[in-house]
N, C-alpha and C. Protein backbone atom coordinates (compact mmCIF):
# COMPACT_ATOMS: atom_id res chain seq x y z
N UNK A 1 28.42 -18.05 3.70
CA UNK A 1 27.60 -16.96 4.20
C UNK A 1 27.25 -15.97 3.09
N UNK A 2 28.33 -15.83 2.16
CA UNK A 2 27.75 -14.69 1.22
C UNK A 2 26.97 -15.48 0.34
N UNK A 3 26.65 -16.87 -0.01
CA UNK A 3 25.39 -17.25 -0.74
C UNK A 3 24.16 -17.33 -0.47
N UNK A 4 24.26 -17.48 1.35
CA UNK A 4 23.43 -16.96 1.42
C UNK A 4 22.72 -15.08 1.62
N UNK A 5 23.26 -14.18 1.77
CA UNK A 5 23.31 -12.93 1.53
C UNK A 5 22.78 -12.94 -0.01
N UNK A 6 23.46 -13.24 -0.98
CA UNK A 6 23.33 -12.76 -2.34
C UNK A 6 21.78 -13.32 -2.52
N UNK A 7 21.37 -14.85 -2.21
CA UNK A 7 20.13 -15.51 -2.18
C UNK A 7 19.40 -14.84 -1.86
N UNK A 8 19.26 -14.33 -0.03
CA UNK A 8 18.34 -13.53 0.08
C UNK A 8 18.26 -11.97 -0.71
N UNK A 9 19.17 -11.35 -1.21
CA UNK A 9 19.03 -10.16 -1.86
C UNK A 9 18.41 -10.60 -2.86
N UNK A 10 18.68 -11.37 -3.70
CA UNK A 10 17.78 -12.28 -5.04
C UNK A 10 16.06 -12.24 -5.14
N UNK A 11 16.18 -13.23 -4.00
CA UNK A 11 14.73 -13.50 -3.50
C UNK A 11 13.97 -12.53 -3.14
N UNK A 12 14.54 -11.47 -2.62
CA UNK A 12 13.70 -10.29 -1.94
C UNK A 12 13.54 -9.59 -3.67
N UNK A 13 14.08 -9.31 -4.26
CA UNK A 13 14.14 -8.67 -5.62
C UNK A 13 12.89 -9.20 -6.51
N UNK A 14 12.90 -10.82 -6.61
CA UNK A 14 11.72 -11.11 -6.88
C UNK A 14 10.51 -11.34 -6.70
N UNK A 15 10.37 -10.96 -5.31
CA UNK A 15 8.99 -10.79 -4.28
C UNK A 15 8.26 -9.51 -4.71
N UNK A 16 9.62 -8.71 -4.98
CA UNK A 16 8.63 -7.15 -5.33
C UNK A 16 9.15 -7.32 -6.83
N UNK A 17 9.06 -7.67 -7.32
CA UNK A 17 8.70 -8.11 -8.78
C UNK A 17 7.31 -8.66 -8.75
N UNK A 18 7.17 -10.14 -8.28
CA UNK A 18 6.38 -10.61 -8.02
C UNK A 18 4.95 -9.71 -7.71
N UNK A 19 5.12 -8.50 -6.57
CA UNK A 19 4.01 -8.43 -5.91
C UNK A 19 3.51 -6.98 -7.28
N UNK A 20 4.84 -6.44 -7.96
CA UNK A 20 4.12 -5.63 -9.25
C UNK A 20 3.47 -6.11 -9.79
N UNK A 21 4.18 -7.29 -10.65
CA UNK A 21 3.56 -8.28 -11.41
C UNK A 21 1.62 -8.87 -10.83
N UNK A 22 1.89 -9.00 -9.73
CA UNK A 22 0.43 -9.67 -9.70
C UNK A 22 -0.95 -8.88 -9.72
N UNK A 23 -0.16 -7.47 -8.92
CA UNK A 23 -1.20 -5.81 -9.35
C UNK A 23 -1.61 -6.20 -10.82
N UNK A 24 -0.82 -6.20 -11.68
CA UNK A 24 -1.14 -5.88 -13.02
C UNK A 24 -1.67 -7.13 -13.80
N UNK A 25 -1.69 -8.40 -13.15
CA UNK A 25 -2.32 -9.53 -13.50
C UNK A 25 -3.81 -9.66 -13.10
N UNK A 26 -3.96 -8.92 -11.75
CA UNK A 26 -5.48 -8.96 -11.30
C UNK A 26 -6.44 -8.23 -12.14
N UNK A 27 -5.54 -6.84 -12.40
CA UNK A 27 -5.64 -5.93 -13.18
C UNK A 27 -6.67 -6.35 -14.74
N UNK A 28 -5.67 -6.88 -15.06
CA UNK A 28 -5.97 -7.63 -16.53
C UNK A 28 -7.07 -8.87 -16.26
N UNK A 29 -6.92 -9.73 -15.25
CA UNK A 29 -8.11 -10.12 -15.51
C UNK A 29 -9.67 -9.74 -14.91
N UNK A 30 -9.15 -8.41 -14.08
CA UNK A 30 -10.71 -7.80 -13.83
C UNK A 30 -11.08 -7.35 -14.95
N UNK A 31 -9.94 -6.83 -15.86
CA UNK A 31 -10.58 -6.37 -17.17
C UNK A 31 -11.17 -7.20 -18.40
N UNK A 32 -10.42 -8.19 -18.61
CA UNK A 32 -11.19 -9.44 -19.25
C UNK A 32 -12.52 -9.89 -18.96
N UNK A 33 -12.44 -10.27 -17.59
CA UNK A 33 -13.25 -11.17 -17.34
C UNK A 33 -14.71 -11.03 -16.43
N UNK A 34 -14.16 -9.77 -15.45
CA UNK A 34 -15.33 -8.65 -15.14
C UNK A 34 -14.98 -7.51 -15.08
N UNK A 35 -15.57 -6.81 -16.82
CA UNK A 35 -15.84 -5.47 -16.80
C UNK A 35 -16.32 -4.63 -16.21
N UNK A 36 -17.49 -5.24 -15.67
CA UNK A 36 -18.35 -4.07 -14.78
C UNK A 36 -17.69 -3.60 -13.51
N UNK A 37 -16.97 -4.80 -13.05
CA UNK A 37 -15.98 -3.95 -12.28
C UNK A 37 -15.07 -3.41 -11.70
N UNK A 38 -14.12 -3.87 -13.32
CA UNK A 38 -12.97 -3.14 -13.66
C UNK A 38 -13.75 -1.55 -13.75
N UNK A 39 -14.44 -1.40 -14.17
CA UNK A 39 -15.40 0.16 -14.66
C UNK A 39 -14.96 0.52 -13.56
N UNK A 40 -15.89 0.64 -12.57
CA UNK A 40 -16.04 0.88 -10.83
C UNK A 40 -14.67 1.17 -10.57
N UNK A 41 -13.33 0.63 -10.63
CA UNK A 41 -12.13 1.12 -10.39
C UNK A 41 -11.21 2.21 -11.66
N UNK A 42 -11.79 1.69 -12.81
CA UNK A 42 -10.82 2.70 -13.93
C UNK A 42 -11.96 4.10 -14.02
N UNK A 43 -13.73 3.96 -13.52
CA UNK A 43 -14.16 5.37 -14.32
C UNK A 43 -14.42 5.95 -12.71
N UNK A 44 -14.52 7.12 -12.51
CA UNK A 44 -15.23 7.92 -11.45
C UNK A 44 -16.42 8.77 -12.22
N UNK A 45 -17.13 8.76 -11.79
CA UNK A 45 -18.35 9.92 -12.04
C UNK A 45 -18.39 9.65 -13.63
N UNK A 46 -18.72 8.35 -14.21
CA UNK A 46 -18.44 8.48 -15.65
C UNK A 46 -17.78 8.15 -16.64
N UNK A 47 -16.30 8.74 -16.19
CA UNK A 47 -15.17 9.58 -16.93
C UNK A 47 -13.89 8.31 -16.69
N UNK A 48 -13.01 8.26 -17.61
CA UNK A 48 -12.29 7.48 -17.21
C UNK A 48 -10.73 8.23 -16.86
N UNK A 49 -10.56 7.35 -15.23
CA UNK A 49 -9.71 8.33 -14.50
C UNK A 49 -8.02 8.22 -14.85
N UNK A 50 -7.24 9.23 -14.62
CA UNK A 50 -6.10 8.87 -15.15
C UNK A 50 -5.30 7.86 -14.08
N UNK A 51 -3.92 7.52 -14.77
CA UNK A 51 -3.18 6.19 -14.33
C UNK A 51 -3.00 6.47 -12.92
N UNK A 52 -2.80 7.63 -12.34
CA UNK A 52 -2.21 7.32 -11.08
C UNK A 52 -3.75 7.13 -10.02
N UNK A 53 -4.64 7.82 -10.35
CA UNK A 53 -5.90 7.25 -9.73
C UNK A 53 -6.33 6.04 -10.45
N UNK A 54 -6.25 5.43 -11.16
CA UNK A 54 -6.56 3.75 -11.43
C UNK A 54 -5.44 3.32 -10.49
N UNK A 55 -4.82 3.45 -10.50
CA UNK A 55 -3.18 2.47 -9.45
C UNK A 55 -4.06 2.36 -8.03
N UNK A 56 -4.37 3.75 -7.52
CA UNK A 56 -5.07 4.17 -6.42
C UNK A 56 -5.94 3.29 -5.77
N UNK A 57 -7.03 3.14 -6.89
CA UNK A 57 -8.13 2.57 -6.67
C UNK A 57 -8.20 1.19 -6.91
N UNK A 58 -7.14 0.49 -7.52
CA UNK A 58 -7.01 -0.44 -7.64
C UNK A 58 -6.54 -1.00 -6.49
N UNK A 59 -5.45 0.00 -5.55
CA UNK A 59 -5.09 -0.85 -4.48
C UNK A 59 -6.15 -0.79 -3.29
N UNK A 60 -7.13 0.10 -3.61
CA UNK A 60 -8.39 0.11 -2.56
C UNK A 60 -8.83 -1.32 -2.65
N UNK A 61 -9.32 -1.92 -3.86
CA UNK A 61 -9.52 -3.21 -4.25
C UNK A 61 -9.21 -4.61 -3.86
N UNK A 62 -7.80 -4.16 -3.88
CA UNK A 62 -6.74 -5.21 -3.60
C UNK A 62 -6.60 -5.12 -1.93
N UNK A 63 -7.22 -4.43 -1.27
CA UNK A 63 -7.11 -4.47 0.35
C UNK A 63 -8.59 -4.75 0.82
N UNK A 64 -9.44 -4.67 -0.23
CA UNK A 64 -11.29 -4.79 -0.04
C UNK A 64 -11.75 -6.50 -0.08
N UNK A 65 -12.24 -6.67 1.03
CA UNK A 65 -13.40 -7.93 0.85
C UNK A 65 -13.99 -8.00 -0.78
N UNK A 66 -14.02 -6.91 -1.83
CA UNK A 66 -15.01 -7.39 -2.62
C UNK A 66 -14.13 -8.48 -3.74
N UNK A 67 -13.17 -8.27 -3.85
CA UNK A 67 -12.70 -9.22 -4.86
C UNK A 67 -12.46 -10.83 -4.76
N UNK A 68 -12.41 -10.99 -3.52
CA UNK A 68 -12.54 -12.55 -3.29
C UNK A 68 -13.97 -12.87 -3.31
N UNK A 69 -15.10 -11.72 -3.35
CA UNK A 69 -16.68 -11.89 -3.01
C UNK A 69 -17.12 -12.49 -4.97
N UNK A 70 -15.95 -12.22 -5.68
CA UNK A 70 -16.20 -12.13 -6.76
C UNK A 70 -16.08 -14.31 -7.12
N UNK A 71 -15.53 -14.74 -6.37
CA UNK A 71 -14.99 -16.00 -6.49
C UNK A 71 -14.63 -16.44 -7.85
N UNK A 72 -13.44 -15.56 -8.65
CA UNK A 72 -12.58 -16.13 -9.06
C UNK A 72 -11.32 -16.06 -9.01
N UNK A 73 -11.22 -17.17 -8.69
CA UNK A 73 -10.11 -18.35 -8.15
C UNK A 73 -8.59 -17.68 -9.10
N UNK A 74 -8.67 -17.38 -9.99
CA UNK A 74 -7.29 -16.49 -10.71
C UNK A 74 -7.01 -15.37 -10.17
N UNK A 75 -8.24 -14.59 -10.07
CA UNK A 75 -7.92 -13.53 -9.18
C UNK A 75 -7.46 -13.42 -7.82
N UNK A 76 -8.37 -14.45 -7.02
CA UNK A 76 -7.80 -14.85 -5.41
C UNK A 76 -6.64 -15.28 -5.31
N UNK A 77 -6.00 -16.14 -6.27
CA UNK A 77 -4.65 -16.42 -6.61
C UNK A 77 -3.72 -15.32 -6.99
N UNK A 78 -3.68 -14.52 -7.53
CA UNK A 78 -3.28 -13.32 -7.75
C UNK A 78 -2.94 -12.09 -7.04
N UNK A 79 -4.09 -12.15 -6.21
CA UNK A 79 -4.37 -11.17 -4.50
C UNK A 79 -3.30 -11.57 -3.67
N UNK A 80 -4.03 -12.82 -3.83
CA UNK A 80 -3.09 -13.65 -2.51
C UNK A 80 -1.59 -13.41 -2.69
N UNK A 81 -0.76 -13.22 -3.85
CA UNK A 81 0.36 -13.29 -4.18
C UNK A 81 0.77 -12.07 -4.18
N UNK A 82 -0.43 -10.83 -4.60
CA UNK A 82 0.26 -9.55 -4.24
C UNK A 82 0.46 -8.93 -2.81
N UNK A 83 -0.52 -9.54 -1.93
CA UNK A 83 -0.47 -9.78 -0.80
C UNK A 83 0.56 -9.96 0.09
N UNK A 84 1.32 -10.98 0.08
CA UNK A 84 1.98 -11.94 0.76
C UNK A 84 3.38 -11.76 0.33
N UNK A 85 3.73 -11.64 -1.06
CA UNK A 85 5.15 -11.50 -1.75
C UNK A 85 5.46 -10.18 -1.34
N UNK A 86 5.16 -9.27 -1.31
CA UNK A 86 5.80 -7.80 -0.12
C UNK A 86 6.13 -8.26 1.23
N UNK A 87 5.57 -9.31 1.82
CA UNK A 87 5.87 -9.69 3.28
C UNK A 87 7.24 -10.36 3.16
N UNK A 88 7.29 -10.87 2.16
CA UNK A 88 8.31 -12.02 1.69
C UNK A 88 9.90 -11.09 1.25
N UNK A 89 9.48 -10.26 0.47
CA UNK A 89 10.73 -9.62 0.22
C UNK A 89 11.30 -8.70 1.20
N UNK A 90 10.46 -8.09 2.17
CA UNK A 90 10.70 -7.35 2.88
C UNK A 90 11.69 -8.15 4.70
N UNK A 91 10.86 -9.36 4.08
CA UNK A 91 11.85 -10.21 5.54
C UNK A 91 13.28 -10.83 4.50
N UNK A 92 13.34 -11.02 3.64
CA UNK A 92 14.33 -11.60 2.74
C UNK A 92 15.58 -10.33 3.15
N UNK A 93 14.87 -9.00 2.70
CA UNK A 93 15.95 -7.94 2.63
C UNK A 93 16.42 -7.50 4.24
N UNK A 94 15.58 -7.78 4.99
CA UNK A 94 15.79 -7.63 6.32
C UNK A 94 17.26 -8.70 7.42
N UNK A 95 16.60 -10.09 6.11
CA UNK A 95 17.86 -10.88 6.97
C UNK A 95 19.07 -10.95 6.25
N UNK A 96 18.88 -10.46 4.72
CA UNK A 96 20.34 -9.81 4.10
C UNK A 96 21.02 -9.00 5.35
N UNK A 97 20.18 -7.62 5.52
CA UNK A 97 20.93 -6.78 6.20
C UNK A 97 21.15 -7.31 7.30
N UNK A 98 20.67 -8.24 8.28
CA UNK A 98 20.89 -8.71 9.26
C UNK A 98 22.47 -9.42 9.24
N UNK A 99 22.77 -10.12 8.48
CA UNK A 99 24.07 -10.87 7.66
C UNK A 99 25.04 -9.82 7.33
N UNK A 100 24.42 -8.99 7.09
CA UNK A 100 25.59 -7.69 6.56
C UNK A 100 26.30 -7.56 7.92
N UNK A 101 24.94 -7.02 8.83
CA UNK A 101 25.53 -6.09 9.84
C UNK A 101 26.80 -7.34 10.92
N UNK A 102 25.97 -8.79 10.58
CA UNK A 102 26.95 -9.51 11.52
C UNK A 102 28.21 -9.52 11.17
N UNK A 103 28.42 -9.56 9.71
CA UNK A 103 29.88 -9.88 9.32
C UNK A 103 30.90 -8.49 9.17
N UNK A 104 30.74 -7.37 9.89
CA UNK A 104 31.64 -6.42 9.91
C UNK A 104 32.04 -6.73 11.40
């Protein structure tokens, strides 16, 4: 029972790893690969905005129809993973604690 406990604490650890990690992979290749609109999320009115409004606006992005409208397939792969790996760690850490609470 505690391998599985430690497993799921593991697994949940690397889901939100995972789901940082893929922010900052989409990230990088909106910036590579389409500038124009990486722009649209890093400038407002111009100007280029500081980090905690790029984070911001990036997750507007990452919840928007337009980036799969973009059809590339690295990026949709990427979404999809930042997506989905928060669902993943969050039930991982849920049935840790579930295991906790049975074994007292």
């Amino acid at each position: 029972m505690i391998e599985l406990y430690l497993s799921l604490l593991m697994t949940g650890v690397a889901c939100f790893l995972l789901h940082f990690g893929a922010q900052y992979r989409v990230a990088s290749l909106l910036q590579r690969n389409h500038p124009r609109e990486w722009q649209i999320i890093a400038e407002a009115e111009g100007r280029p905005t500081n980090l905690m409004r790029t984070w911001m606006r990036l997750q507007l992005a990452l919840r928007s129809p337009v980036l799969p409208a973009l059809e590339d397939s690295a990026i949709t792969r990427w979404r999809l993973a930042w997506r989905y790996s928060l669902w993943a760690a969050w039930l991982c850490w849920f049935g840790a604690l579930g295991i906790q609470l049975n074994a007292r």
